[in-house]
Protein backbone atom coordinates (compact mmCIF):
# COMPACT_ATOMS: atom_id res chain seq x y z
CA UNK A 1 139.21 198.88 -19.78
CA UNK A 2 136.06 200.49 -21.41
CA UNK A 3 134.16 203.13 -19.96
CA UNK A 4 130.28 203.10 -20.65
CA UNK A 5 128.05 206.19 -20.89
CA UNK A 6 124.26 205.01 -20.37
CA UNK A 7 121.25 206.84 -20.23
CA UNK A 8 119.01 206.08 -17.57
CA UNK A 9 115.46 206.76 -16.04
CA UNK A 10 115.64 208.93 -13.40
CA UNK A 11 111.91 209.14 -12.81
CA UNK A 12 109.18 207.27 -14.15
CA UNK A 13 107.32 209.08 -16.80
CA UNK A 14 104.21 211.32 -15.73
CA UNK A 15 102.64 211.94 -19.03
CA UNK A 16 104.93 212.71 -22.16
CA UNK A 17 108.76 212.54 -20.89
CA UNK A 18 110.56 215.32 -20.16
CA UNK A 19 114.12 215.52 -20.00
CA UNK A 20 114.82 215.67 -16.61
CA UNK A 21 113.39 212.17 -16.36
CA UNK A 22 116.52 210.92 -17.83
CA UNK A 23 120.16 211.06 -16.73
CA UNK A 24 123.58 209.81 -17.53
CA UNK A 25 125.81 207.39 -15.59
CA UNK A 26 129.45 206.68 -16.56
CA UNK A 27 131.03 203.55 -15.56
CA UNK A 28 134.46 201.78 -16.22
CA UNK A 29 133.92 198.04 -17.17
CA UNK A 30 135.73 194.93 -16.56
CA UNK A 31 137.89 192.80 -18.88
CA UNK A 32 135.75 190.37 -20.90
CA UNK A 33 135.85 186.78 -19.54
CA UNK A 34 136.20 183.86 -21.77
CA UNK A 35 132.91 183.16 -23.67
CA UNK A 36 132.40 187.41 -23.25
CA UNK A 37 132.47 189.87 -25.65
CA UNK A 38 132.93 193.72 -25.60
CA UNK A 39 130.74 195.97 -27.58
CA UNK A 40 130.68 199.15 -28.97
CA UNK A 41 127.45 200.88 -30.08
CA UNK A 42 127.36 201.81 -33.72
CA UNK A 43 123.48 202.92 -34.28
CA UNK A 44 120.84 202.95 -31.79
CA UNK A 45 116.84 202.65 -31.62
CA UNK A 46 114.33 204.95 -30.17
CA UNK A 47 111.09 202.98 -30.32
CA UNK A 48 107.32 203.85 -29.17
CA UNK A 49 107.12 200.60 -27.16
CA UNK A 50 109.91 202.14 -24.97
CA UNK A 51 107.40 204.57 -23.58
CA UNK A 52 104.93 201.73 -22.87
CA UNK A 53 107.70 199.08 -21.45
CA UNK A 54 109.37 201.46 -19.51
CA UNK A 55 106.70 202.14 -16.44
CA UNK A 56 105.93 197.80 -17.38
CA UNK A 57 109.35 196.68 -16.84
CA UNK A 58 111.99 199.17 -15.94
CA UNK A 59 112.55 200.90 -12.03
CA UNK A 60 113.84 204.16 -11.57
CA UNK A 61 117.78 204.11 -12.39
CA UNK A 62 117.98 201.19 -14.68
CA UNK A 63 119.27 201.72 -17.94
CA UNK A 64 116.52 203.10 -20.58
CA UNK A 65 115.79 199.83 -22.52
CA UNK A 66 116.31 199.42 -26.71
CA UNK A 67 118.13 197.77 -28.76
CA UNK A 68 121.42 198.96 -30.96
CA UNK A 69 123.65 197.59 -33.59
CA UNK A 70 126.83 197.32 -32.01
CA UNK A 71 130.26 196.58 -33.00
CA UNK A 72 132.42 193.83 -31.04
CA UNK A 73 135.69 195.60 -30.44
CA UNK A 74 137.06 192.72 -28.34
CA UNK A 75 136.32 189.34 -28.10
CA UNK A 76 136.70 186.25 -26.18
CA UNK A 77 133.79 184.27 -27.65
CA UNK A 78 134.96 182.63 -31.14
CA UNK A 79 131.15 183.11 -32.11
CA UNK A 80 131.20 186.99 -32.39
CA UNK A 81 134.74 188.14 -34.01
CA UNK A 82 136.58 191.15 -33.51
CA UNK A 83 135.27 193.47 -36.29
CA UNK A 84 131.94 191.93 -36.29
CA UNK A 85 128.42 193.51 -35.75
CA UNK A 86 125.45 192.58 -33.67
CA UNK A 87 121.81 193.71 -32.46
CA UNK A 88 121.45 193.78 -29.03
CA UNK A 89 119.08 194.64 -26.55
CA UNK A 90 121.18 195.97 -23.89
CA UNK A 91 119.78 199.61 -24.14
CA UNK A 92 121.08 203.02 -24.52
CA UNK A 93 124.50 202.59 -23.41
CA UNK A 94 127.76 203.43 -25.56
CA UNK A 95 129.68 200.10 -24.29
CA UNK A 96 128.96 196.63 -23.01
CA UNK A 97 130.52 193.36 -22.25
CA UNK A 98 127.76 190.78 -23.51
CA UNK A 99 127.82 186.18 -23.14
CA UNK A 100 126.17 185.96 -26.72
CA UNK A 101 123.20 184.53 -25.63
CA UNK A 102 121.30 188.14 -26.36
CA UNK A 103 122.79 188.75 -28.75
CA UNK A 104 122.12 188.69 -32.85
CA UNK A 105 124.88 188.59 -35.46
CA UNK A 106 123.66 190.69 -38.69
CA UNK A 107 123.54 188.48 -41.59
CA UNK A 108 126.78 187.54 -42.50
CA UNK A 109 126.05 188.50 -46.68
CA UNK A 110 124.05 191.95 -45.89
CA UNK A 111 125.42 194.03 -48.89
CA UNK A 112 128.16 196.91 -48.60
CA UNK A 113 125.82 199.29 -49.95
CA UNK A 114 122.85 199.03 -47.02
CA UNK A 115 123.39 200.92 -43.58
CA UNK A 116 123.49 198.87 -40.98
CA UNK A 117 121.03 200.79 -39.40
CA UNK A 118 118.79 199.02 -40.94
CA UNK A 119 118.95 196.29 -38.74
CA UNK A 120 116.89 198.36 -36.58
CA UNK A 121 114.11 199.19 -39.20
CA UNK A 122 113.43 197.84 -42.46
CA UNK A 123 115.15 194.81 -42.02
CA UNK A 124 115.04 194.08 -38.55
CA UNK A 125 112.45 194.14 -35.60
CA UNK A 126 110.00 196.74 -37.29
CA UNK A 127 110.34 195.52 -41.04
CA UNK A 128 109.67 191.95 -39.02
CA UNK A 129 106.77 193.16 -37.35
CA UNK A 130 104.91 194.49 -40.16
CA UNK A 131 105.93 192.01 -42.51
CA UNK A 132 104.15 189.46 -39.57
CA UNK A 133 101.07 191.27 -38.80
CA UNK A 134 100.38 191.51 -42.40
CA UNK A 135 101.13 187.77 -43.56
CA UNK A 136 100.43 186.36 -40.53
CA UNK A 137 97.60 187.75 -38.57
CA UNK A 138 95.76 189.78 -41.38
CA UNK A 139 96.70 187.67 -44.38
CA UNK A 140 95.30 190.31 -47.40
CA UNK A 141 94.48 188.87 -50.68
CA UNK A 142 94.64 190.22 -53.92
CA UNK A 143 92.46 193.13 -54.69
CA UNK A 144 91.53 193.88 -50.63
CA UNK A 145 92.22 197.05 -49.38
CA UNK A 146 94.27 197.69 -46.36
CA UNK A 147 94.33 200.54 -43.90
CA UNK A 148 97.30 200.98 -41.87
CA UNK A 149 97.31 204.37 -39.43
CA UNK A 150 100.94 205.39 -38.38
CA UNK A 151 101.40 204.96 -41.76
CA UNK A 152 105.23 206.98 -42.51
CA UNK A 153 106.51 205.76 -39.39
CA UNK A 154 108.75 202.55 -38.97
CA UNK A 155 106.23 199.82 -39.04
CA UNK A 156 103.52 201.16 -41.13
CA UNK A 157 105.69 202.73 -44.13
CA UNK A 158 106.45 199.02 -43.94
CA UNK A 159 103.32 197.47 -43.71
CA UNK A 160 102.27 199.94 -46.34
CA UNK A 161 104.43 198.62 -48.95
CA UNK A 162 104.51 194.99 -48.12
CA UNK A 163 100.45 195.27 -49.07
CA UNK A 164 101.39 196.78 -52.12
CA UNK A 165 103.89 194.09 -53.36
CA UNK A 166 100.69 191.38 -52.71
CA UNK A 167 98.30 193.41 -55.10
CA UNK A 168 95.98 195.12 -52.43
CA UNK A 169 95.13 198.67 -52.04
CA UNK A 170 96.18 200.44 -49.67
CA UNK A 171 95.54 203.47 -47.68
CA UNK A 172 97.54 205.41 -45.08
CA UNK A 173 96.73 208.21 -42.46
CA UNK A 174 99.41 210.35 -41.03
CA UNK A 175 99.95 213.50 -39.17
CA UNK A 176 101.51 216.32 -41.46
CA UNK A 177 101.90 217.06 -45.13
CA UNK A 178 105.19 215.54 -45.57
CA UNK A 179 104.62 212.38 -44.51
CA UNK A 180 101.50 212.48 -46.74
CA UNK A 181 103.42 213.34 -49.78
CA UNK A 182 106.42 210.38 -48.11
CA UNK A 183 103.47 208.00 -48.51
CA UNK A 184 102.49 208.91 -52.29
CA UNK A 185 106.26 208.31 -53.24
CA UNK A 186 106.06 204.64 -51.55
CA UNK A 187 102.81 204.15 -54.09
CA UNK A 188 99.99 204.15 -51.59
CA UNK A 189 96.17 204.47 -53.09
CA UNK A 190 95.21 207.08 -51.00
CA UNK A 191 97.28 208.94 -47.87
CA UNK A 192 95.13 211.80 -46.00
CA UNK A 193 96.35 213.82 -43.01
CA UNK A 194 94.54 213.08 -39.55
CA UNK A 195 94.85 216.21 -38.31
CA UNK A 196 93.87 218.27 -41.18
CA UNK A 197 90.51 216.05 -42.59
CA UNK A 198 87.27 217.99 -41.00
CA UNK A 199 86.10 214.57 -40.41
CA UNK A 200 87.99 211.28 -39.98
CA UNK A 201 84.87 209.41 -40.73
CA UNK A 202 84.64 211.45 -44.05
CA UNK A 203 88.22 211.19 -45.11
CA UNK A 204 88.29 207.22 -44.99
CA UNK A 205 85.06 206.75 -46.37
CA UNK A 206 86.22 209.14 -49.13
CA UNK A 207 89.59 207.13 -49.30
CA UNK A 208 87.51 203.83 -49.81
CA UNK A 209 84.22 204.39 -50.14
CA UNK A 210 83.52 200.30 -50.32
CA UNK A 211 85.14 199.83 -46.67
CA UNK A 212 88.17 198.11 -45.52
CA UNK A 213 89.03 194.04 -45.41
CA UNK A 214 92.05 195.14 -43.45
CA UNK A 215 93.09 197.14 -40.69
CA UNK A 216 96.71 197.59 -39.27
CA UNK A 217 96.29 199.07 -36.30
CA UNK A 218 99.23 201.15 -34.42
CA UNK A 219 97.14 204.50 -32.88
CA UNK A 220 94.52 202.85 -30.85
CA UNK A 221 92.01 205.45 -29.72
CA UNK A 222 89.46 207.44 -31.42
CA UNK A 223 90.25 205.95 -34.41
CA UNK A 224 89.99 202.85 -33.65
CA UNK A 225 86.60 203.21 -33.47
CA UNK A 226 86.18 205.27 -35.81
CA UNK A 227 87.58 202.40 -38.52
CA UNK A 228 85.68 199.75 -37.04
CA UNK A 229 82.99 201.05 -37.93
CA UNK A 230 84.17 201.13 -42.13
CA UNK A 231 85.51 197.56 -41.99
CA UNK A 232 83.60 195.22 -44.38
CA UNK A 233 81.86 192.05 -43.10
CA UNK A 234 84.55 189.46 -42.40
CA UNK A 235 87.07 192.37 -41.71
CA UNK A 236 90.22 191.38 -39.81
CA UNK A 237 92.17 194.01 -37.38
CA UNK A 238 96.25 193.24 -36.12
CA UNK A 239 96.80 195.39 -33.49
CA UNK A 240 100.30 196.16 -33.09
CA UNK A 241 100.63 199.10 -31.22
CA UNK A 242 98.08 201.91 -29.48
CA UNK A 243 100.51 204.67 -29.70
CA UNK A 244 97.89 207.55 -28.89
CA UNK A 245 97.39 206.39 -25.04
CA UNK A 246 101.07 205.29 -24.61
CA UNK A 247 101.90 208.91 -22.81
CA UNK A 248 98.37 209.43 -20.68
CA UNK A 249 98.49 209.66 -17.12
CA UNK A 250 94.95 208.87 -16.99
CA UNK A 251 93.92 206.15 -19.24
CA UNK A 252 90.79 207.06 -22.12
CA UNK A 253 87.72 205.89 -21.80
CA UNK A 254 86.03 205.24 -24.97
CA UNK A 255 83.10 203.81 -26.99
CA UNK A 256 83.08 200.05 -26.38
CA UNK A 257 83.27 198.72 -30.14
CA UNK A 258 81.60 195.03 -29.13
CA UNK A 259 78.32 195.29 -31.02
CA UNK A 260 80.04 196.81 -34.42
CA UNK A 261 82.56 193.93 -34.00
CA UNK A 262 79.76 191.39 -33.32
CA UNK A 263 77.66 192.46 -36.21
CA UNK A 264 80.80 192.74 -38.67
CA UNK A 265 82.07 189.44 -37.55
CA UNK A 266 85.56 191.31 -37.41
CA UNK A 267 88.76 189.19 -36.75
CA UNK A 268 90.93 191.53 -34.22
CA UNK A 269 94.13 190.09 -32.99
CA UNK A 270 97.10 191.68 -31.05
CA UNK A 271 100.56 190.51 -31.90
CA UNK A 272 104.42 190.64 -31.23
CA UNK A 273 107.03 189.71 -33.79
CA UNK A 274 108.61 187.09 -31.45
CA UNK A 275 106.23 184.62 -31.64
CA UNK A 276 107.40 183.97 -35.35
CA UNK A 277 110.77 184.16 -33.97
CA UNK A 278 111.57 180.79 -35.53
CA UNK A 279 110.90 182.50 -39.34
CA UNK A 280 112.98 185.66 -38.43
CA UNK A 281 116.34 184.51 -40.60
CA UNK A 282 114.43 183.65 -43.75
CA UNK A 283 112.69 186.92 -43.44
CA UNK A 284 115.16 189.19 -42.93
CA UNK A 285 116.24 187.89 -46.31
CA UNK A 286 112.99 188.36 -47.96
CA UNK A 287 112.86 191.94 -46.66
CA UNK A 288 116.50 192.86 -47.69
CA UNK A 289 115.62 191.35 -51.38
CA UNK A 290 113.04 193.64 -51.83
CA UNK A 291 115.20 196.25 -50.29
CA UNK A 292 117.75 195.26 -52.73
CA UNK A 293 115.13 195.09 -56.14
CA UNK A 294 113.62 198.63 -55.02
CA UNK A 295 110.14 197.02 -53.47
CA UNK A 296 111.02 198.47 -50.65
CA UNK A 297 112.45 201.78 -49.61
CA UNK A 298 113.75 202.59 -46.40
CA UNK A 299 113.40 205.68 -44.87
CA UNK A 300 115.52 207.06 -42.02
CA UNK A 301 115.15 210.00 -39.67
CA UNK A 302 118.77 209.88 -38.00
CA UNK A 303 120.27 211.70 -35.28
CA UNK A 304 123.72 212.60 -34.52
CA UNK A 305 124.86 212.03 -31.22
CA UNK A 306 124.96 209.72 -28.09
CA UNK A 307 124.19 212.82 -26.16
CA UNK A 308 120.81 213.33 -28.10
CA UNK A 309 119.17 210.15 -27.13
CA UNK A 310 116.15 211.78 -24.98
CA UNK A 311 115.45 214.33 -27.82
CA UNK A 312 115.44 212.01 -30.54
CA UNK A 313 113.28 209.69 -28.56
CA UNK A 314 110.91 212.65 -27.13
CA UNK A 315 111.10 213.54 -30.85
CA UNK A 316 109.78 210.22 -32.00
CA UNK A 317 107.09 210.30 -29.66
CA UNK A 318 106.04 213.69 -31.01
CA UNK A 319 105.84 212.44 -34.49
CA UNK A 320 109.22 214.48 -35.71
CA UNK A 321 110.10 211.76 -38.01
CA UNK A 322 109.24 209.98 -40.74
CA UNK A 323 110.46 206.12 -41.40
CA UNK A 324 112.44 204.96 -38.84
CA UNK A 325 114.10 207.02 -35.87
CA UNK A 326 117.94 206.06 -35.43
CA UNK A 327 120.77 207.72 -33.30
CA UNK A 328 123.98 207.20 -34.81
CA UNK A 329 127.03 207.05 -32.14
């Protein structure tokens, strides 16, 4: 028999977590029965939408939610061999016994040379979900320019990039020097720091003086309306994440946007990845291509250490890293 370590949530959170909202509960688990499978975590995800899911979906003592690239270390399903590795969502834990049915083999050809870890950024949910907001919901042409906020983390140093490859400019705000400077080196137009610029309004006017076609949106806030206000006639917004009222315990009240969006004639749609679900095998090959030809670099801000799975997530929220956040078991 196994024995699982989990991390769970002890108490909801009341404003940014702390760590005696989470816990750790060790548990011995059962032979696998035929069509099961028994999994050992290799690399796992801290994500923002954790924070937001967590007072959504979860109740005090469950198991913090996230997904994980896990190794199958016995099997009794002939669909997931011994040896093999899978994403699953079964959250932080160091060991489960899975069915298959939540489970996603990694592509059977991905190269010796990539970290699997990857299958939690660049080439898996995150490179998905920018790669999706951008073709899908804010389709850029040649020659637009794009503003993505967020811009070093997971999804934007992404988004950021995938613009680039289709001709547009592109310019990125993030919150210290280094991840300015990480932003350059991925070939964006114009990075600033948010919370150096005297002025927001000032630093994206100066970054593109002609306004913006695009808009991928993960900060929500302030600057949301502050960029509405720069987007060019026609402008369309995805709004993938809001990250800068995830952690409030009272929610913001703000300027309501509806004229400036009325008079712009601005496109704004929120998204999830699943709902192109159906397109997710053929583009996790297009993203590990450009991976592969140098289009796209992946960044990863890794932590050692089942034990350090509420610091590297408190961490994330915080804005410690830049690309994608990974614990590796």
């Amino acid at each position: 028999m196994a024995q699982a370590k989990s991390w769970v949530l002890m108490k909801h959170f009341d404003g940014f977590p702390k760590a005696s909202d989470f816990g750790v509960k060790v548990e011995e688990l059962p032979e696998p029965k035929d069509g099961e499978v028994l999994l050992e975590a290799v690399f796992l995800s801290v994500d923002p939408y954790i924070r937001l899911f967590s007072k959504m979906y979860m109740k005090e003592g469950d198991v913090m939610i996230g997904t994980q690239v896990a190794k199958v270390i016995q099997s009794k399903n002939s669909a997931f061999p011994v040896g093999s590795h899978v994403v699953s969502s079964c959250g932080w834990t160091t060991h489960s016994i899975s069915d298959g049915k939540d489970l996603t083999p990694v592509m059977s050809d991905w190269p010796k040379d990539v970290s699997l870890s990857l299958a939690l950024g660049a080439i898996g949910m995150p490179g998905l979900t920018a790669l999706y907001g951008v073709e899908e919901v804010l389709d850029p042409k040649e020659g637009e320019t794009l503003l993505v906020n967020a811009a070093a983390g997971a999804v934007g140093s992404v988004v950021g990039q995938i613009a680039k490859i289709k001709g547009c400019k592109v310019v990125g705000s993030a919150g210290s020097e280094a991840k300015v400077a990480f932003l350059k080196e991925l070939g964006f137009d114009e990075a600033f720091n948010y919370k150096t610029v005297s002025s927001l309004e000032e630093a994206l006017r100066k970054a593109s003086p002609d306004g913006y076609d695009c808009f991928f949106e993960n900060v929500g806030g302030h600057f949301s309306n502050v960029a509405f206000q720069q987007m060019k006639n026609f402008g369309r917004v995805a709004v993938c994440g809001s990250i800068s009222i995830y952690n409030d315990s009272t929610p913001q009240i703000g300027i309501f946007p509806h004229m400036t969006i009325n008079h712009k004639q601005l496109k704004i749609e929120g998204f999830q990845d699943t709902r192109w679900k159906h397109k997710d095998a053929e583009s996790l090959k297009r993203l590990m291509a450009w991976c592969k030809q140098g289009k796209l670099q992946c960044r990863e801000h890794i932590t050692k250490g089942f034990e350090n799975m509420p610091a590297a997530f408190m961490g994330m929220l915080k804005g410690d890293n830049i690309g994608k956040a990974i614990v590796a078991v």
